[in-house]
Structures are given as structure tokens and as C-alpha cells.
C-alpha atoms as a PDB file:
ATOM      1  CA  UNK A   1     -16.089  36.415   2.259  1.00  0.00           C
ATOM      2  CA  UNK A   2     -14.807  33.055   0.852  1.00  0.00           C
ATOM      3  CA  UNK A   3     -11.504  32.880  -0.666  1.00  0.00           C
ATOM      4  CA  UNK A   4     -10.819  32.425  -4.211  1.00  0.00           C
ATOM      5  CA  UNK A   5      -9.393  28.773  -4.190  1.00  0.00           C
ATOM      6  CA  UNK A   6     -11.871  27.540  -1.620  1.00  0.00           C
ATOM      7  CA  UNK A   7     -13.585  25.266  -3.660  1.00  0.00           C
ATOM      8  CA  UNK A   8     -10.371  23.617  -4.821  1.00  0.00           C
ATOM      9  CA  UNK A   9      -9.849  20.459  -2.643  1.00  0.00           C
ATOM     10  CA  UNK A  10      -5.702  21.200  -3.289  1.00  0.00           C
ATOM     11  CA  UNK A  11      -4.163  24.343  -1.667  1.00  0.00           C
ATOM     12  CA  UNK A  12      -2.043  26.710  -2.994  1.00  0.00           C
ATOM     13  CA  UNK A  13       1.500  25.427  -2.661  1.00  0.00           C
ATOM     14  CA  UNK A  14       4.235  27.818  -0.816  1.00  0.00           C
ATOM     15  CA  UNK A  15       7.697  27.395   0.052  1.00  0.00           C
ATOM     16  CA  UNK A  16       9.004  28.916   3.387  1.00  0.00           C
ATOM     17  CA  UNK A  17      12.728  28.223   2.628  1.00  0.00           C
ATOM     18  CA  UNK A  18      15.403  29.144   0.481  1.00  0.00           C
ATOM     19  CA  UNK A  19      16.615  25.813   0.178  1.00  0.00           C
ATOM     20  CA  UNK A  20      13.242  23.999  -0.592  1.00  0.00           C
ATOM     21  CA  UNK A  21      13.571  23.761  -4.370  1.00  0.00           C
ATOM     22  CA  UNK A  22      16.825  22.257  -3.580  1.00  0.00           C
ATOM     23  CA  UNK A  23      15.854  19.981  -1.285  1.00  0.00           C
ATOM     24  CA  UNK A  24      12.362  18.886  -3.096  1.00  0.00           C
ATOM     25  CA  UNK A  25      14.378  18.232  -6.119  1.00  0.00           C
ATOM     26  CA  UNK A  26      16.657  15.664  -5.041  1.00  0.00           C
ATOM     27  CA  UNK A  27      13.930  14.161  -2.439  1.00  0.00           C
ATOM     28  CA  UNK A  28      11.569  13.685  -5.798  1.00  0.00           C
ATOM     29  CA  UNK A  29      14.663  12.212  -7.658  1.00  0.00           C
ATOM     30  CA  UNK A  30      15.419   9.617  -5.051  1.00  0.00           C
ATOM     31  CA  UNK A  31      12.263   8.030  -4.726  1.00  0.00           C
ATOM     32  CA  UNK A  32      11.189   8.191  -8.699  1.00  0.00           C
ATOM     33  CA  UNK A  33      14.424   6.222  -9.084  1.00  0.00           C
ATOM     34  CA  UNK A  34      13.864   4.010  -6.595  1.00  0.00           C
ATOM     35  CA  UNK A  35      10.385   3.122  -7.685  1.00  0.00           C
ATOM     36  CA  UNK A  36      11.930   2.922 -10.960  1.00  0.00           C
ATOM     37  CA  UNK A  37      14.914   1.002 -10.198  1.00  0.00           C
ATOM     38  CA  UNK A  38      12.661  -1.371  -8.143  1.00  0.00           C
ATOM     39  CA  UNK A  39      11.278  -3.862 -10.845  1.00  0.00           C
ATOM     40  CA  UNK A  40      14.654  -4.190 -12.142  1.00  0.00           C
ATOM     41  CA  UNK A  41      16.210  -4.930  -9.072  1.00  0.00           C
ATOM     42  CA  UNK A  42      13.563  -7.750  -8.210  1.00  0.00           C
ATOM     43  CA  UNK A  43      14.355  -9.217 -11.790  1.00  0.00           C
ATOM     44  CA  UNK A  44      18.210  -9.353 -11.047  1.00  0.00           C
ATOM     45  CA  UNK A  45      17.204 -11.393  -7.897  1.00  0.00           C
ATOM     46  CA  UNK A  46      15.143 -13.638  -9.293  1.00  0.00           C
ATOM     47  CA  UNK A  47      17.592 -14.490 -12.053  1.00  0.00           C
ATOM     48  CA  UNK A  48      19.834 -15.134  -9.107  1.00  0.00           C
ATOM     49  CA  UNK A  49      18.266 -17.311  -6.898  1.00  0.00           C
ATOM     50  CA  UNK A  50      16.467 -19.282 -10.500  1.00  0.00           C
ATOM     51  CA  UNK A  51      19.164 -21.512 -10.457  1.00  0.00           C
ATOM     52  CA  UNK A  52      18.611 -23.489  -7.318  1.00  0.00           C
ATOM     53  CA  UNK A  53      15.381 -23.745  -7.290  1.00  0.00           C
ATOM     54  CA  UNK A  54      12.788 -26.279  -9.294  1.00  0.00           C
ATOM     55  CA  UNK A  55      10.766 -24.969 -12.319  1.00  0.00           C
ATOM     56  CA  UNK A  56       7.433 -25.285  -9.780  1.00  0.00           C
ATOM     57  CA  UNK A  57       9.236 -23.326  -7.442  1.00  0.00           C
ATOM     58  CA  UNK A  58      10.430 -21.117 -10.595  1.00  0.00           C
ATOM     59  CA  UNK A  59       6.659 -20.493 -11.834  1.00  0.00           C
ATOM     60  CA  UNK A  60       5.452 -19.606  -7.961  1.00  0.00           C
ATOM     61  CA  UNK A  61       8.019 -17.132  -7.545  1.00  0.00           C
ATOM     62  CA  UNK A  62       7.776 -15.990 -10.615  1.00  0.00           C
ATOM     63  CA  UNK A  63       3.650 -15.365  -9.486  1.00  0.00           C
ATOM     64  CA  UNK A  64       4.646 -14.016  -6.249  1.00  0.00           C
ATOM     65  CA  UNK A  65       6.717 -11.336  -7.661  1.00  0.00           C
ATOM     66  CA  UNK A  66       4.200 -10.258 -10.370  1.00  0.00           C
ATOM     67  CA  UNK A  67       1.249 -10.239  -8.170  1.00  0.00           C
ATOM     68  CA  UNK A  68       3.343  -8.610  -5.160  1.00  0.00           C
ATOM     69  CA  UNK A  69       4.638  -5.939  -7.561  1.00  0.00           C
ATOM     70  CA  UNK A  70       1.271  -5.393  -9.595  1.00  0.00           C
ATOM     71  CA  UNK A  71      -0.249  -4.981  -6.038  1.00  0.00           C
ATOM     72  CA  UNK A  72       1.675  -2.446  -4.812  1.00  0.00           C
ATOM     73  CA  UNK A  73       2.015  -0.310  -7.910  1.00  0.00           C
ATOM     74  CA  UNK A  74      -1.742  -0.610  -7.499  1.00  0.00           C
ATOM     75  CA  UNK A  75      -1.449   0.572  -3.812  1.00  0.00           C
ATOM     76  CA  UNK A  76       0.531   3.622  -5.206  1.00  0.00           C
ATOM     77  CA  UNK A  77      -2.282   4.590  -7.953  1.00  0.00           C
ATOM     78  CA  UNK A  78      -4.517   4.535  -5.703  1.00  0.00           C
ATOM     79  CA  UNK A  79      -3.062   6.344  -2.815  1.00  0.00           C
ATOM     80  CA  UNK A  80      -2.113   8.946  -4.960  1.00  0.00           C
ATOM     81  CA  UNK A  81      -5.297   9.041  -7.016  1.00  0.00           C
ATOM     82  CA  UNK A  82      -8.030   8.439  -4.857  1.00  0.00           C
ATOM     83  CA  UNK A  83      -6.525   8.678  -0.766  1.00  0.00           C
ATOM     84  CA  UNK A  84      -4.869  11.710  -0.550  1.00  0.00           C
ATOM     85  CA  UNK A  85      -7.728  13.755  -3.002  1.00  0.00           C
ATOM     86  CA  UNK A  86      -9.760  12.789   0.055  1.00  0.00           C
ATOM     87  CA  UNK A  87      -7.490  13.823   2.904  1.00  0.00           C
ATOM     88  CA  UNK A  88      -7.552  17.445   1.004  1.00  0.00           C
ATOM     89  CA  UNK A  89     -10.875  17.325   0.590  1.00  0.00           C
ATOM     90  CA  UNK A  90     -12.299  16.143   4.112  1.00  0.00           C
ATOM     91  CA  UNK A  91      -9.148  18.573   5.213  1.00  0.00           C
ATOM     92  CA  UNK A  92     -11.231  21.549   3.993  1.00  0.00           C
ATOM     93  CA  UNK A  93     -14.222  21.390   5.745  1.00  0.00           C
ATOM     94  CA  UNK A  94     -12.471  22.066   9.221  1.00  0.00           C
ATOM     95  CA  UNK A  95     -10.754  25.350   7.915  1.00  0.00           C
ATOM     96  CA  UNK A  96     -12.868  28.688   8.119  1.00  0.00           C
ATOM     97  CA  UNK A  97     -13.513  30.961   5.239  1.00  0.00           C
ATOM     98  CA  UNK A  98     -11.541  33.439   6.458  1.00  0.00           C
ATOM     99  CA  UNK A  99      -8.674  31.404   7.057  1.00  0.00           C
ATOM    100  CA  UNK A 100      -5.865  31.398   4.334  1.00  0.00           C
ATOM    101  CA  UNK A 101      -4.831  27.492   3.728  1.00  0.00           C
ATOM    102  CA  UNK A 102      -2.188  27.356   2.393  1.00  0.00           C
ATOM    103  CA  UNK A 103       0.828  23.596   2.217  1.00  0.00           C
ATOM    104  CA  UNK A 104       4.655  23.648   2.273  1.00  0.00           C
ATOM    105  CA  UNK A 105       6.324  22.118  -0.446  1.00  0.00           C
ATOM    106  CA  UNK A 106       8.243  19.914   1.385  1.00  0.00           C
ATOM    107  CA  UNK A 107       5.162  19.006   3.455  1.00  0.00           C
ATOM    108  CA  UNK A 108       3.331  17.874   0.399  1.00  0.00           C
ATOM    109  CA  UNK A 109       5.795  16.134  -1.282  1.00  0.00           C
ATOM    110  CA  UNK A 110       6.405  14.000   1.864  1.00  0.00           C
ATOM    111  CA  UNK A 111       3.192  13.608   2.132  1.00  0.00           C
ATOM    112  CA  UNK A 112       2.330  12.268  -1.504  1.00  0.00           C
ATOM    113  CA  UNK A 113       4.857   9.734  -0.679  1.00  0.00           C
ATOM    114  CA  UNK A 114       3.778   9.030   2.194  1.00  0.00           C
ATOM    115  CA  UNK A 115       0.073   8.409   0.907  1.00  0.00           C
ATOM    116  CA  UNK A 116       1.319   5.986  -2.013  1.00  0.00           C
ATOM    117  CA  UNK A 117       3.770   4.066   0.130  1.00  0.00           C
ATOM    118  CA  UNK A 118       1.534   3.519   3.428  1.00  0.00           C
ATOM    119  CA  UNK A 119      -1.326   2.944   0.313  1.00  0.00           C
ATOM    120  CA  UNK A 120       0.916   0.234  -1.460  1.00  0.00           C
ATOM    121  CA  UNK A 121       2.000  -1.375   1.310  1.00  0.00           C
ATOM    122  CA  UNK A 122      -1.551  -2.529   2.681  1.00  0.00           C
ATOM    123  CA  UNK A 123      -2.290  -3.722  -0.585  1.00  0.00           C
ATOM    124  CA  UNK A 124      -0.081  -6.110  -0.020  1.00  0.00           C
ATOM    125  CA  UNK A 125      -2.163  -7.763   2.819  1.00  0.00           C
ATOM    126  CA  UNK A 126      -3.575 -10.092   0.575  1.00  0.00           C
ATOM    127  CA  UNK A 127      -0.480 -11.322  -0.603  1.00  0.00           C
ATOM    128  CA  UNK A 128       0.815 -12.196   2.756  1.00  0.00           C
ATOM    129  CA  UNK A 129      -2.969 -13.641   3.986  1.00  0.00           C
ATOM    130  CA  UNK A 130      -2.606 -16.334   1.069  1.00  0.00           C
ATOM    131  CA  UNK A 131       1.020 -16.968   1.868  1.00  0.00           C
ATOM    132  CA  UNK A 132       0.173 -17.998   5.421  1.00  0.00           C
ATOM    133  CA  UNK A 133      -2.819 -19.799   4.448  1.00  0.00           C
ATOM    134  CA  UNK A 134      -1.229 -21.499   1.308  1.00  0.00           C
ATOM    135  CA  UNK A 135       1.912 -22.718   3.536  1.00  0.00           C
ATOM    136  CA  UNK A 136      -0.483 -24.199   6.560  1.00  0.00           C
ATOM    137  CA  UNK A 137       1.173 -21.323   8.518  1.00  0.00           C
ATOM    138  CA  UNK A 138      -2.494 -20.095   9.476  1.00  0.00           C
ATOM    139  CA  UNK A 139      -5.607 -22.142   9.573  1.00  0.00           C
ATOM    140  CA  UNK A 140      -8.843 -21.638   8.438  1.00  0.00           C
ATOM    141  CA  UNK A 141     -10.464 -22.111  11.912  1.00  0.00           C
ATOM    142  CA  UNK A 142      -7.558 -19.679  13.251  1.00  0.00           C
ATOM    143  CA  UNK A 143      -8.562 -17.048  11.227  1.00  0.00           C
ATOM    144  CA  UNK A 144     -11.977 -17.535  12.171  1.00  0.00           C
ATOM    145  CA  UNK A 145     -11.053 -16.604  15.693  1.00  0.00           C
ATOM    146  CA  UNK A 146      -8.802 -14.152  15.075  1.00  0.00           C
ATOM    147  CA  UNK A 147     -11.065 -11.667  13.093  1.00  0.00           C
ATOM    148  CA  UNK A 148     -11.772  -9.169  15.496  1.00  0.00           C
ATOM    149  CA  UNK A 149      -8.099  -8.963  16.362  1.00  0.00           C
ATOM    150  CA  UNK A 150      -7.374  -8.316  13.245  1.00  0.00           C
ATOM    151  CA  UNK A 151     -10.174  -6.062  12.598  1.00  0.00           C
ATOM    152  CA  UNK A 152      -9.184  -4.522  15.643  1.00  0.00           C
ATOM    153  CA  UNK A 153      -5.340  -4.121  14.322  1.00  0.00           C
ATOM    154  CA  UNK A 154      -6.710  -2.311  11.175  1.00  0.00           C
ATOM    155  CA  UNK A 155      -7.784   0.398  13.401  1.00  0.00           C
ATOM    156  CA  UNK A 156      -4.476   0.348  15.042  1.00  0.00           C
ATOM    157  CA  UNK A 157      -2.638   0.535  11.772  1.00  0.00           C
ATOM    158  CA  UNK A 158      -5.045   3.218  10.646  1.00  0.00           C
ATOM    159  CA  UNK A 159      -4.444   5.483  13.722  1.00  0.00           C
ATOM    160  CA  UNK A 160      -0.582   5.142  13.194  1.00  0.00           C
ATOM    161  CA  UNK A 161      -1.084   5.920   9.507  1.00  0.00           C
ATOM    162  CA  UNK A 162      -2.674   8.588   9.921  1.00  0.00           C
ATOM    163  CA  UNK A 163      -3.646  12.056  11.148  1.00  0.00           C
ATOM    164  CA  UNK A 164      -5.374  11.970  14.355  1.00  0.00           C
ATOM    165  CA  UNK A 165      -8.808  12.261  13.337  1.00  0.00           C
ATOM    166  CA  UNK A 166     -11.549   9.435  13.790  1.00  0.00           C
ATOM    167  CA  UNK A 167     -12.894   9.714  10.183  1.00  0.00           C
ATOM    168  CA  UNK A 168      -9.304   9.332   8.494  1.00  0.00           C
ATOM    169  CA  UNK A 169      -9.095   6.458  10.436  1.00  0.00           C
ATOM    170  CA  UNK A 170     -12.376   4.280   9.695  1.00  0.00           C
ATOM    171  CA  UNK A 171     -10.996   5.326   6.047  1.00  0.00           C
ATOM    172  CA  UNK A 172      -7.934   3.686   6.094  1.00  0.00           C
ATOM    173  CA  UNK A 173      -8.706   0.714   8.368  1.00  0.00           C
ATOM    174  CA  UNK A 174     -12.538  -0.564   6.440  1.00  0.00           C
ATOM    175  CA  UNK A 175     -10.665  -0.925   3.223  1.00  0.00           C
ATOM    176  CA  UNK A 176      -7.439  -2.773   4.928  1.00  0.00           C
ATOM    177  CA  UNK A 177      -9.694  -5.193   6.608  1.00  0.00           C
ATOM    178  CA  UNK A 178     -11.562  -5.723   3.284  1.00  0.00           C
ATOM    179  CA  UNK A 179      -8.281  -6.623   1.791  1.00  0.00           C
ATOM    180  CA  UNK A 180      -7.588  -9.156   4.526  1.00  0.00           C
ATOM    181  CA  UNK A 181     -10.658 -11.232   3.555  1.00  0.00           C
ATOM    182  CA  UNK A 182     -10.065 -10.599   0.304  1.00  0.00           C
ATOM    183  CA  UNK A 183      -6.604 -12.162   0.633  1.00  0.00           C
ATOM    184  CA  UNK A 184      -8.254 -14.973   2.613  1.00  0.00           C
ATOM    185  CA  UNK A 185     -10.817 -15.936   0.348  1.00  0.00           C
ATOM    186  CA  UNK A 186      -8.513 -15.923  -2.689  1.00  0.00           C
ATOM    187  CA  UNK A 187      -6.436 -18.173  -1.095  1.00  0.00           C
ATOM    188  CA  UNK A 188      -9.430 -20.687   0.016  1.00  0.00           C
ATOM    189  CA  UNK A 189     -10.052 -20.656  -3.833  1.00  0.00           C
ATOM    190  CA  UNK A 190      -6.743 -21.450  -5.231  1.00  0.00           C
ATOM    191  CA  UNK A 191      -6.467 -24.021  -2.325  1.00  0.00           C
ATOM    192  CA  UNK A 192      -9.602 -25.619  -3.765  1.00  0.00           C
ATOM    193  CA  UNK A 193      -8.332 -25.300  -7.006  1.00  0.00           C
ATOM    194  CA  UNK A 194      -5.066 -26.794  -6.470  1.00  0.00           C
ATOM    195  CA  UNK A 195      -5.371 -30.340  -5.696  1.00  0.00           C
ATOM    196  CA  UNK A 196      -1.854 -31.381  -4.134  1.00  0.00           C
ATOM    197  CA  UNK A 197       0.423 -28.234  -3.285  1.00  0.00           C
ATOM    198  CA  UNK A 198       3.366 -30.427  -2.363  1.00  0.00           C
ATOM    199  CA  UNK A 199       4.074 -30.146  -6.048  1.00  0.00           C
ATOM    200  CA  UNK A 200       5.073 -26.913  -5.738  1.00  0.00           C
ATOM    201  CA  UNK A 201       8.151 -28.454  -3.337  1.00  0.00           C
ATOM    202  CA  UNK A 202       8.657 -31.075  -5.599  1.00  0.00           C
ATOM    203  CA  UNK A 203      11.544 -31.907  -7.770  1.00  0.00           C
ATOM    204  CA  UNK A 204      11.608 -31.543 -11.357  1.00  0.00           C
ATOM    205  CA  UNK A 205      13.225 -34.747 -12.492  1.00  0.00           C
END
């Protein structure tokens, strides 16, 4: 006979330890502060290092930092909202009826952090695809090469990232890999766009 809640993708939450609440309380008020806190602690940095640098070198950091940032708040949304939804729900089918499911606090909350960090950082792949293109660090023709090494790397990434299970890991790795070119084609636009990028290293005078 089915259970009750087995048509909920979430499980009933239990905790196993006296100390949990404790312990869950302070873990959930670190890292809200320190997503919190982050945004203003990239402001005080850039108003530190503003002063040395050029106002084209001003404007691109100032774009690097909003589009970085924006990105991996992104990354969090939707690690929170749409990956780990699907871990509980793909999670499901491999339990019996009969079987009581049931998640540790602690477990879950590490794991909802874990979802929207590991989430938020591969957003950032296209970020750091344009900076290696913009910069001449990687060419075109190298990439070109290198795409089923990379491809190959998502997997890699998605197998560390994950729990062992082959359909978790196409999960993680197709959408990382769709960033990539994503971050690649982006930056073949804005090269095309931009007609000298030495202006960006350029003084102001």
C-alpha cells in the first residue's frame, strides 16, 4: 500500500540529533550572510582598486562584476528552483512503496547549498569562456579542437558533482557544456562588435 506522501517529490524532514536545530541554525545563518554580505564586499573592492585603473578599465570591471554576480545569483535560482526539485523527484522512483523515505535535516540543508553553489558556479562558465577568448588567451581554432575535451570534462565535473548515478550526470554535464558555447559565442559577438579592444588598456588622457 503506498504511503501517504508518496506523490510528494520532497520527503518528510526528520532530525536524528539533539543538537540539529542548533547546528542547522547557525549553518543557515552563515551562508545567508555570506550570500548577503557578498555584493557588498565586491563593491568595497571595486571602490578600492577604481583608483588605479582607467575609466575603460573602470566600465569593464564594472561589467565583469555585474554580469559575474547576476550569473551566479542566477546559478543559485536555479539550482534551488529547478535542480534539486529534480534530484527529489528522479530520487523517488528508485524507492519502493513500502519503503519509508524519509531526509535529515542537516542532510538537506547541506544539500540545498550544495545544489545552488555547485549550480552558480557553472553558470559562471560563460564568463570565464569570453574572458579567455576576449584576452587572446584562447583561440577560436583552439576551441575548435578542444570541444570534445571539454565536452568530455563536463561529464567529469558532472560525476564529481554529483550522486553516482548516470542520469544525474548527463543532467548536470548537457546544460554545462551548453553554457560553454554559450559563453563562446557571446564572446565571438562582442568581439565582432567591438572594433579595437586595446581601448579597453588604453589611457584616459
Amino acid at each position: 500500500m503506498p504511503l501517504e506522501y508518496a506523490s510528494f517529490s520532497m520527503p518528510p524532514l526528520v532530525s536524528l540529533s539533539v543538537i540539529d536545530g542548533i547546528y542547522v541554525t547557525f549553518e543557515l545563518s552563515f551562508y545567508v550572510s555570506l550570500v548577503c554580505c557578498f555584493p557588498l564586499f565586491i563593491g568595497h573592492l571595486l571602490k578600492f582598486l577604481m583608483p588605479a585603473l582607467h575609466a575603460k578599465e573602470r566600465m569593464f570591471l564594472r561589467f565583469m562584476s555585474v554580469c559575474g554576480g547576476g550569473l551566479f545569483f542566477l546559478g543559485l535560482c536555479v539550482g534551488w528552483g529547478v535542480a534539486l526539485p529534480l534530484l527529489f523527484q528522479y530520487a523517488q522512483f528508485f524507492f519502493p512503496e513500502d519503503v519509508m523515505w524519509l531526509i535529515d535535516l542537516r542532510q538537506y540543508v547541506s544539500l540545498f547549498w550544495c545544489a545552488g553553489i555547485y549550480v552558480g558556479l557553472a553558470f559562471e562558465l560563460p564568463l570565464l569562456v569570453f574572458l579567455l577568448s576576449y584576452f587572446d588567451l584562447v583561440h577560436s581554432s583552439v576551441v575548435a579542437r578542444c570541444r570534445p575535451y571539454v565536452f568530455v570534462a563536463c561529464f567529469v565535473c558532472g560525476m564529481l558533482m554529483t550522486p553516482p548515478d548516470m542520469f544525474l550526470q548527463i543532467l548536470f554535464a548537457v546544460p554545462m557544456y551548453a553554457l560553454f558555447e554559450l559563453g563562446w559565442v557571446l564572446s565571438a559577438i562582442l568581439r565582432w562588435m567591438l572594433v579595437d579592444k586595446s581601448l579597453l588598456l588604453e589611457s584616459n588622457d
